[in-house]
PDB file of N, CA and C in Angstrom:
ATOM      1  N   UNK A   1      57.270  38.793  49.333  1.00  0.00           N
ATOM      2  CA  UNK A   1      56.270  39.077  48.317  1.00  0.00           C
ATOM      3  C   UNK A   1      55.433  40.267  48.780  1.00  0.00           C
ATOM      4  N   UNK A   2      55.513  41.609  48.300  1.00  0.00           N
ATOM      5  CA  UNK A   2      54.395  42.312  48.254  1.00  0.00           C
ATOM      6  C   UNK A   2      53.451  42.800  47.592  1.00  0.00           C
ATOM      7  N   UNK A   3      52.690  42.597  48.146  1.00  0.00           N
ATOM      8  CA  UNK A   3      50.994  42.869  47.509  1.00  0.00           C
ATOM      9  C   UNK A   3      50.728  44.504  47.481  1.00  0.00           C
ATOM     10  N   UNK A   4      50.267  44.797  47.120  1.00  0.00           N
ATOM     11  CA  UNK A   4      50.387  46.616  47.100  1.00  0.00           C
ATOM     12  C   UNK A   4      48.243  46.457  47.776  1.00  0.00           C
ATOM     13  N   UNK A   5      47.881  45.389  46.960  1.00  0.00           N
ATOM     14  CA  UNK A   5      46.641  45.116  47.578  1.00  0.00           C
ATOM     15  C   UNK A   5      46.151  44.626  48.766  1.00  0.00           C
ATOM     16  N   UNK A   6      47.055  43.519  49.271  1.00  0.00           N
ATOM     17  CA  UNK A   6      47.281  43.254  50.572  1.00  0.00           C
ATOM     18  C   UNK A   6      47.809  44.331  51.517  1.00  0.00           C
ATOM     19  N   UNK A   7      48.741  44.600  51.688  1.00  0.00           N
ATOM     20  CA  UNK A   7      49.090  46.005  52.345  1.00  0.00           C
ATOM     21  C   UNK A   7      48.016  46.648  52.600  1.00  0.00           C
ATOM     22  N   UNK A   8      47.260  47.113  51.445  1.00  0.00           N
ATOM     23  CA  UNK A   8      46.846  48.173  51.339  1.00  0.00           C
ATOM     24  C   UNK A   8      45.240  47.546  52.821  1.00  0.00           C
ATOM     25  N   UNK A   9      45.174  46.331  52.209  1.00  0.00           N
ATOM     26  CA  UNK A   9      43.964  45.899  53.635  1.00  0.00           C
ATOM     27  C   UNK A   9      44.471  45.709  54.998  1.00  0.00           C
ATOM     28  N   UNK A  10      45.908  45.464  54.851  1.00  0.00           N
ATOM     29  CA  UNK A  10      46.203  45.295  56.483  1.00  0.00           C
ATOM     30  C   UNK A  10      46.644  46.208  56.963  1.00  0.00           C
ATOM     31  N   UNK A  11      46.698  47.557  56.185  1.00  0.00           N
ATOM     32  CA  UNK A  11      47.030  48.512  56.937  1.00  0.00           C
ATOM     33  C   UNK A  11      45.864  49.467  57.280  1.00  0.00           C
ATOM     34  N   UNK A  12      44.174  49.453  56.636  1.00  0.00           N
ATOM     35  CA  UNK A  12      43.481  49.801  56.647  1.00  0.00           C
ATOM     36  C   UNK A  12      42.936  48.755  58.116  1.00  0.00           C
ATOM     37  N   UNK A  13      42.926  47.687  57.737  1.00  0.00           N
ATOM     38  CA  UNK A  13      42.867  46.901  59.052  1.00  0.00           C
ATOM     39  C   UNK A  13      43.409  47.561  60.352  1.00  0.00           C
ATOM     40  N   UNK A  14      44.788  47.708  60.441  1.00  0.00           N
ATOM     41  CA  UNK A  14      45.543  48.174  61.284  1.00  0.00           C
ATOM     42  C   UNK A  14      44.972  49.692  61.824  1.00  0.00           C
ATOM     43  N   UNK A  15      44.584  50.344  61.152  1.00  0.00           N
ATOM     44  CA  UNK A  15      43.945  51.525  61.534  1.00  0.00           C
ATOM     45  C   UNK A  15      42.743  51.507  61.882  1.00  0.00           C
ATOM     46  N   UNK A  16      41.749  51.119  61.477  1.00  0.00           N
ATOM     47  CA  UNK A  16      40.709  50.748  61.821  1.00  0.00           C
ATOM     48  C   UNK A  16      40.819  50.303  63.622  1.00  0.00           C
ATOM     49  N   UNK A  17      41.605  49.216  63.638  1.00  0.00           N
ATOM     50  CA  UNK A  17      41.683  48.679  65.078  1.00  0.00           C
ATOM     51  C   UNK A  17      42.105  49.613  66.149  1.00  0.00           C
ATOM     52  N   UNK A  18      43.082  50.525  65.620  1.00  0.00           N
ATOM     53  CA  UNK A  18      43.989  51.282  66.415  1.00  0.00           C
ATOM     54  C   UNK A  18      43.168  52.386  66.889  1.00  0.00           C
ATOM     55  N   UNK A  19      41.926  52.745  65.923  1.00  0.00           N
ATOM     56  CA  UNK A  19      40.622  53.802  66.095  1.00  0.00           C
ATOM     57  C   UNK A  19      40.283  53.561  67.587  1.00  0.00           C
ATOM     58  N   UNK A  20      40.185  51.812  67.486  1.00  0.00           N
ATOM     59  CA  UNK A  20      38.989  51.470  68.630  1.00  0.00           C
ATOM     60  C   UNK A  20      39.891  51.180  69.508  1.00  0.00           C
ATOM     61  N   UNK A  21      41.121  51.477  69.746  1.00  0.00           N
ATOM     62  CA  UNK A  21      42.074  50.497  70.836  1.00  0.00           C
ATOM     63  C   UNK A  21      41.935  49.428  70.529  1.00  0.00           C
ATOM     64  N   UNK A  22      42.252  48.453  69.635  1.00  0.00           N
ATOM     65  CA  UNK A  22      42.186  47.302  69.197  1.00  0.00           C
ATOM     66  C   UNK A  22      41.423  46.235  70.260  1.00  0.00           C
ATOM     67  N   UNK A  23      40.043  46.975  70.837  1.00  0.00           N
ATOM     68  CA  UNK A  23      38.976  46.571  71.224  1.00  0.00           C
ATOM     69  C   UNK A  23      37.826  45.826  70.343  1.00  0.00           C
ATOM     70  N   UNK A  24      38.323  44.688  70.239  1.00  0.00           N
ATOM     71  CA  UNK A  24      36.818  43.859  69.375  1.00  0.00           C
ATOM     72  C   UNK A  24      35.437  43.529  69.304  1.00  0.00           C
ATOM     73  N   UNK A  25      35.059  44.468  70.586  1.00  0.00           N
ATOM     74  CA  UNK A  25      33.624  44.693  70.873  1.00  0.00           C
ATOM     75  C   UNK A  25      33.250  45.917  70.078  1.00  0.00           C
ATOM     76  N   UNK A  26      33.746  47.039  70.464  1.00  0.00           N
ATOM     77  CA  UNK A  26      34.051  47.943  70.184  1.00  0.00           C
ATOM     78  C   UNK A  26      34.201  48.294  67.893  1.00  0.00           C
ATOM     79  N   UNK A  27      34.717  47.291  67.393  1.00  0.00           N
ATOM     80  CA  UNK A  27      35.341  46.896  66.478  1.00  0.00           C
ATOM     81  C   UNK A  27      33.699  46.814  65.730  1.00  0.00           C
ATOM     82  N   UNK A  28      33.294  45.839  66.742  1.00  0.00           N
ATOM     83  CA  UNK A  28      32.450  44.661  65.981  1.00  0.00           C
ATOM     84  C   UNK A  28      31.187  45.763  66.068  1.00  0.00           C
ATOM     85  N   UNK A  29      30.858  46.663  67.132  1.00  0.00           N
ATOM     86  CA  UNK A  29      29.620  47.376  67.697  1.00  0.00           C
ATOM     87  C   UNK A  29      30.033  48.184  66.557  1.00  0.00           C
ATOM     88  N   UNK A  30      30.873  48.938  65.883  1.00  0.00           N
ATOM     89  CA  UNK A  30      30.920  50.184  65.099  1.00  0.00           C
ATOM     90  C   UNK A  30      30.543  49.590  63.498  1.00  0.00           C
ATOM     91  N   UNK A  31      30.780  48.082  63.307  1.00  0.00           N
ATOM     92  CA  UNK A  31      30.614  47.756  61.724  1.00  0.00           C
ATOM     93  C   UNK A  31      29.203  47.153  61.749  1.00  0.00           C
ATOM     94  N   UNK A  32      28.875  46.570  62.721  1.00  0.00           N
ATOM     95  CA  UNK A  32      26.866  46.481  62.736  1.00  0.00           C
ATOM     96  C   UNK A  32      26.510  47.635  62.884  1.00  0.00           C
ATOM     97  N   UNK A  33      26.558  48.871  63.326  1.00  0.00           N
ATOM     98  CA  UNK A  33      25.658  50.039  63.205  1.00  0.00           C
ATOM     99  C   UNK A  33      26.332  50.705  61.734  1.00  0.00           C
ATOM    100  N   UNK A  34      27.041  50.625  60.874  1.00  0.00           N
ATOM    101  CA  UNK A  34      27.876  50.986  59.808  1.00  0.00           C
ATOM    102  C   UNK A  34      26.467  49.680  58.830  1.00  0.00           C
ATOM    103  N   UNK A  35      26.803  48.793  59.326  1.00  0.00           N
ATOM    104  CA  UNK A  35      25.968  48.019  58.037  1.00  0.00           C
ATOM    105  C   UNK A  35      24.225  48.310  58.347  1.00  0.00           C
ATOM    106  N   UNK A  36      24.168  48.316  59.636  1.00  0.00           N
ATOM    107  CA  UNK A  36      22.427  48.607  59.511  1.00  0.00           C
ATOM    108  C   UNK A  36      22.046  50.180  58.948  1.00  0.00           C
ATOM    109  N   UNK A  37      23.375  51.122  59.029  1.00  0.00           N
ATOM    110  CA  UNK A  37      22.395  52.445  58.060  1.00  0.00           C
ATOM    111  C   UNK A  37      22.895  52.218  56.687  1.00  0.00           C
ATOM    112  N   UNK A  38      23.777  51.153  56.064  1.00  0.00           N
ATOM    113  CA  UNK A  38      23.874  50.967  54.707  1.00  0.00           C
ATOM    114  C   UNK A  38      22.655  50.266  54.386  1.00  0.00           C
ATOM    115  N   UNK A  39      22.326  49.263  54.629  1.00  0.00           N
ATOM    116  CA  UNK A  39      21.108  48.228  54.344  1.00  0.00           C
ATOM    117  C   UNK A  39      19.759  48.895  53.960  1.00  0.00           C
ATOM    118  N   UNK A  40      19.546  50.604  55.081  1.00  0.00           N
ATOM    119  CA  UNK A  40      18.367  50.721  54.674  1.00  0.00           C
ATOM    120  C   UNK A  40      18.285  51.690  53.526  1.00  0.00           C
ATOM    121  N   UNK A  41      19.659  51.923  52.651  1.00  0.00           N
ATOM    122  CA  UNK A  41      19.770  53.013  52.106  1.00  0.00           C
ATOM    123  C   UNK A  41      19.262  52.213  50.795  1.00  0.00           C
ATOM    124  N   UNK A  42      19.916  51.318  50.263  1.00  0.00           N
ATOM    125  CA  UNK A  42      19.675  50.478  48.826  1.00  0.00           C
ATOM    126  C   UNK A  42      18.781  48.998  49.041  1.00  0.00           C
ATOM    127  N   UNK A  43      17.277  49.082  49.722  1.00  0.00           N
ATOM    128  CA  UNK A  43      16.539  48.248  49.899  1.00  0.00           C
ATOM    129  C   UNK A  43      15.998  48.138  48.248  1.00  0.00           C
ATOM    130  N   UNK A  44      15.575  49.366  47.649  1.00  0.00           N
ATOM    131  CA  UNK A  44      14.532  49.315  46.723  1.00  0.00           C
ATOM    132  C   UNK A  44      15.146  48.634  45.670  1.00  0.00           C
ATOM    133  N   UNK A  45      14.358  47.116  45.218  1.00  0.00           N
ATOM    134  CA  UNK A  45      15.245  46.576  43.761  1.00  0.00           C
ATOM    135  C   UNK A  45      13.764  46.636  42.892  1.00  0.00           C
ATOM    136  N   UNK A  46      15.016  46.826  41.270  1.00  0.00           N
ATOM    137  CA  UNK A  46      13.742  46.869  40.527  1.00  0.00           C
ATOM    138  C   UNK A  46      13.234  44.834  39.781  1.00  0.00           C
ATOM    139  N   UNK A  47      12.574  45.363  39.050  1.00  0.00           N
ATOM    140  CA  UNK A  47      11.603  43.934  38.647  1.00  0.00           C
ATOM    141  C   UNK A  47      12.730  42.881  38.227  1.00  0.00           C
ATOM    142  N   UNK A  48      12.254  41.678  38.495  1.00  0.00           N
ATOM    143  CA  UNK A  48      12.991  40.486  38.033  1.00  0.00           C
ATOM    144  C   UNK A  48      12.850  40.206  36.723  1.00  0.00           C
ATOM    145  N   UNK A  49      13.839  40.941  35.480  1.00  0.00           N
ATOM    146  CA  UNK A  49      13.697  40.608  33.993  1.00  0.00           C
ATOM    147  C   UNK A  49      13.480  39.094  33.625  1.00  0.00           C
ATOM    148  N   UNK A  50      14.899  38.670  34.369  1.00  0.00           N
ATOM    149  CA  UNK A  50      15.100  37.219  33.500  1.00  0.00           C
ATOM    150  C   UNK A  50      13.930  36.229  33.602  1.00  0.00           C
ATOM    151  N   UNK A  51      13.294  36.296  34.524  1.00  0.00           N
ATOM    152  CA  UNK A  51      11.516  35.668  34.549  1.00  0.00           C
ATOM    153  C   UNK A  51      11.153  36.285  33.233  1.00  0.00           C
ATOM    154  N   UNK A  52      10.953  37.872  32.816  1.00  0.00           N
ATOM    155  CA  UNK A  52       9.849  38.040  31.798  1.00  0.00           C
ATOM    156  C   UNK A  52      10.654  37.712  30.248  1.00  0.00           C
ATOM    157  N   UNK A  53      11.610  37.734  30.269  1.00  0.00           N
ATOM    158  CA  UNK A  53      12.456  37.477  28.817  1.00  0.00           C
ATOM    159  C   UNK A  53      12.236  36.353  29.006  1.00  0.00           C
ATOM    160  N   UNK A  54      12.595  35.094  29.817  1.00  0.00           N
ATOM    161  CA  UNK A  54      12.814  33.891  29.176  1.00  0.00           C
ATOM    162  C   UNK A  54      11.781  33.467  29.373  1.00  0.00           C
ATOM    163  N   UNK A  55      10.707  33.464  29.909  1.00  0.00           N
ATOM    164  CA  UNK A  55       9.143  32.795  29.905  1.00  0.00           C
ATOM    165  C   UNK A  55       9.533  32.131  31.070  1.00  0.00           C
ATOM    166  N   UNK A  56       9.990  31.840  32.314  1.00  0.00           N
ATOM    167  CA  UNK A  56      10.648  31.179  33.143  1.00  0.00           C
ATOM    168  C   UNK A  56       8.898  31.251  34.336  1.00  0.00           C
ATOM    169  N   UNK A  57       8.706  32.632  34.219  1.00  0.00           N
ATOM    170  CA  UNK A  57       7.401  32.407  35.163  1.00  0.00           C
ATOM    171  C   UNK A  57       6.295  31.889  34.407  1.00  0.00           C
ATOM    172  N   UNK A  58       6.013  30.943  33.620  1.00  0.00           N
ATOM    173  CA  UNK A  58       4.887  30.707  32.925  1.00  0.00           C
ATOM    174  C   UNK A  58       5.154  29.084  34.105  1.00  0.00           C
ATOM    175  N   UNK A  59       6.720  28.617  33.880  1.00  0.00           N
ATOM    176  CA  UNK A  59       6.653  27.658  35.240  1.00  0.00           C
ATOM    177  C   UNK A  59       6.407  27.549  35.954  1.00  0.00           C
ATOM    178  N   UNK A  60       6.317  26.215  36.775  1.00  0.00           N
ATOM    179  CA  UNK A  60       5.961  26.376  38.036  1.00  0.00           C
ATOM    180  C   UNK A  60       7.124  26.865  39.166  1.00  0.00           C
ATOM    181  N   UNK A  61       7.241  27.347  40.372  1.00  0.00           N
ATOM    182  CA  UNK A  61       8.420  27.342  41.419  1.00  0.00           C
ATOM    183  C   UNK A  61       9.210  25.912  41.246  1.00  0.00           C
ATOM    184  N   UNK A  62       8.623  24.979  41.381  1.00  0.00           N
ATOM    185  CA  UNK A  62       9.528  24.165  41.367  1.00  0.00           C
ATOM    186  C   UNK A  62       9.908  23.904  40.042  1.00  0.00           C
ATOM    187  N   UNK A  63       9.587  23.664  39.153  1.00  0.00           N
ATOM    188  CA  UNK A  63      10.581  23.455  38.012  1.00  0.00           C
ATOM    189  C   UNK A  63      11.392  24.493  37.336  1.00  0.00           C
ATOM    190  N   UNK A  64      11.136  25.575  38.325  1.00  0.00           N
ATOM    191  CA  UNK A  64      12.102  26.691  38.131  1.00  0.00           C
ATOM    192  C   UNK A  64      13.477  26.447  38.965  1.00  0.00           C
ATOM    193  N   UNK A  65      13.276  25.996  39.801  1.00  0.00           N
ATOM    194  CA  UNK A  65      13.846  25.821  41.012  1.00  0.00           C
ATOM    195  C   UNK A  65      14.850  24.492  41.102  1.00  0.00           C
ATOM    196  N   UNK A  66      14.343  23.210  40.387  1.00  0.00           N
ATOM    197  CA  UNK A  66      15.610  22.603  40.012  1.00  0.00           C
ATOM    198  C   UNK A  66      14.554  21.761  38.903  1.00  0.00           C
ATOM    199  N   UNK A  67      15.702  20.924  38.004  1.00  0.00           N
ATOM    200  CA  UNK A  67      15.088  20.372  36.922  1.00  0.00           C
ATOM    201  C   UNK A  67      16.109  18.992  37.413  1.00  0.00           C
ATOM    202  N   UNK A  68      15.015  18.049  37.163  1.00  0.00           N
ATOM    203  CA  UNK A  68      15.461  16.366  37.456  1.00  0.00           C
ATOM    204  C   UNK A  68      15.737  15.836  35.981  1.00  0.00           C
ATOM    205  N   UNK A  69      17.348  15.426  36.382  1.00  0.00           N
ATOM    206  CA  UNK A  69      18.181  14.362  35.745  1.00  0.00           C
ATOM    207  C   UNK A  69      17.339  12.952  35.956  1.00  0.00           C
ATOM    208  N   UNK A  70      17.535  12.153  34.530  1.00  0.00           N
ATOM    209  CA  UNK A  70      17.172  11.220  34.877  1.00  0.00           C
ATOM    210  C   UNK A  70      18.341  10.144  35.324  1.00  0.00           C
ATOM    211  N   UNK A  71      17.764   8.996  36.429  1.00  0.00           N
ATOM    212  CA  UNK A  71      18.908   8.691  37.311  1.00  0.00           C
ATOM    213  C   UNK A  71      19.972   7.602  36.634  1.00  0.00           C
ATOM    214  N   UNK A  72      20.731   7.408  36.536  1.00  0.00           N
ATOM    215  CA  UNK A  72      22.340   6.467  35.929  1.00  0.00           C
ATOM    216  C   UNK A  72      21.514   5.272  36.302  1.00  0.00           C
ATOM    217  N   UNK A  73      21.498   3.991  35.747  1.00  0.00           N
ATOM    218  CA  UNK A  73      21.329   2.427  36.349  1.00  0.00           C
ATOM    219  C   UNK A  73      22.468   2.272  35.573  1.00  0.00           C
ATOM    220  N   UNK A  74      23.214   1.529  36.750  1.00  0.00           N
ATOM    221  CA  UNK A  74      24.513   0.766  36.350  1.00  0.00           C
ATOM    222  C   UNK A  74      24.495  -0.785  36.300  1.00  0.00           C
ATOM    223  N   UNK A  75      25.095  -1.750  34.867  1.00  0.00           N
ATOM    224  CA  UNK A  75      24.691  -2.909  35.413  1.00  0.00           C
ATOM    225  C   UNK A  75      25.323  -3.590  35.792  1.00  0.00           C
TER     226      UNK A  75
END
């Protein structure tokens, strides 16, 4: 069975490793400094709509947060 999508990750895999000498320190040290200068690039989010459309913040946190079923008595 080939995947043209699979392939396509294990061979990106495969290169990737082969970069570092298929060293997993090495591996692991290059994709934490890769994710800590992505992280600080797209911090800024804008406002939380679905609070102001649905009236959701006029609630409280918690009954935003989960709403209680009332419980089954079986007899």
């Amino acid at each position: 069975m080939n995947n043209p999508i699979i392939q396509e990750v294990r061979s990106a895999r495969e290169s990737l490793a082969a970069k570092f000498d298929f060293d997993l320190h090495r591996i692991i040290a290059d994709a934490m400094q890769r994710q800590g200068q992505q992280s600080t690039i797209n911090r800024q989010k804008g406002p939380n709509k679905t609070l102001e459309t649905t009236g959701g913040a006029a609630a409280s946190p918690v009954a935003r947060k989960r709403r209680v079923r009332p419980a089954r008595v079986s007899a």
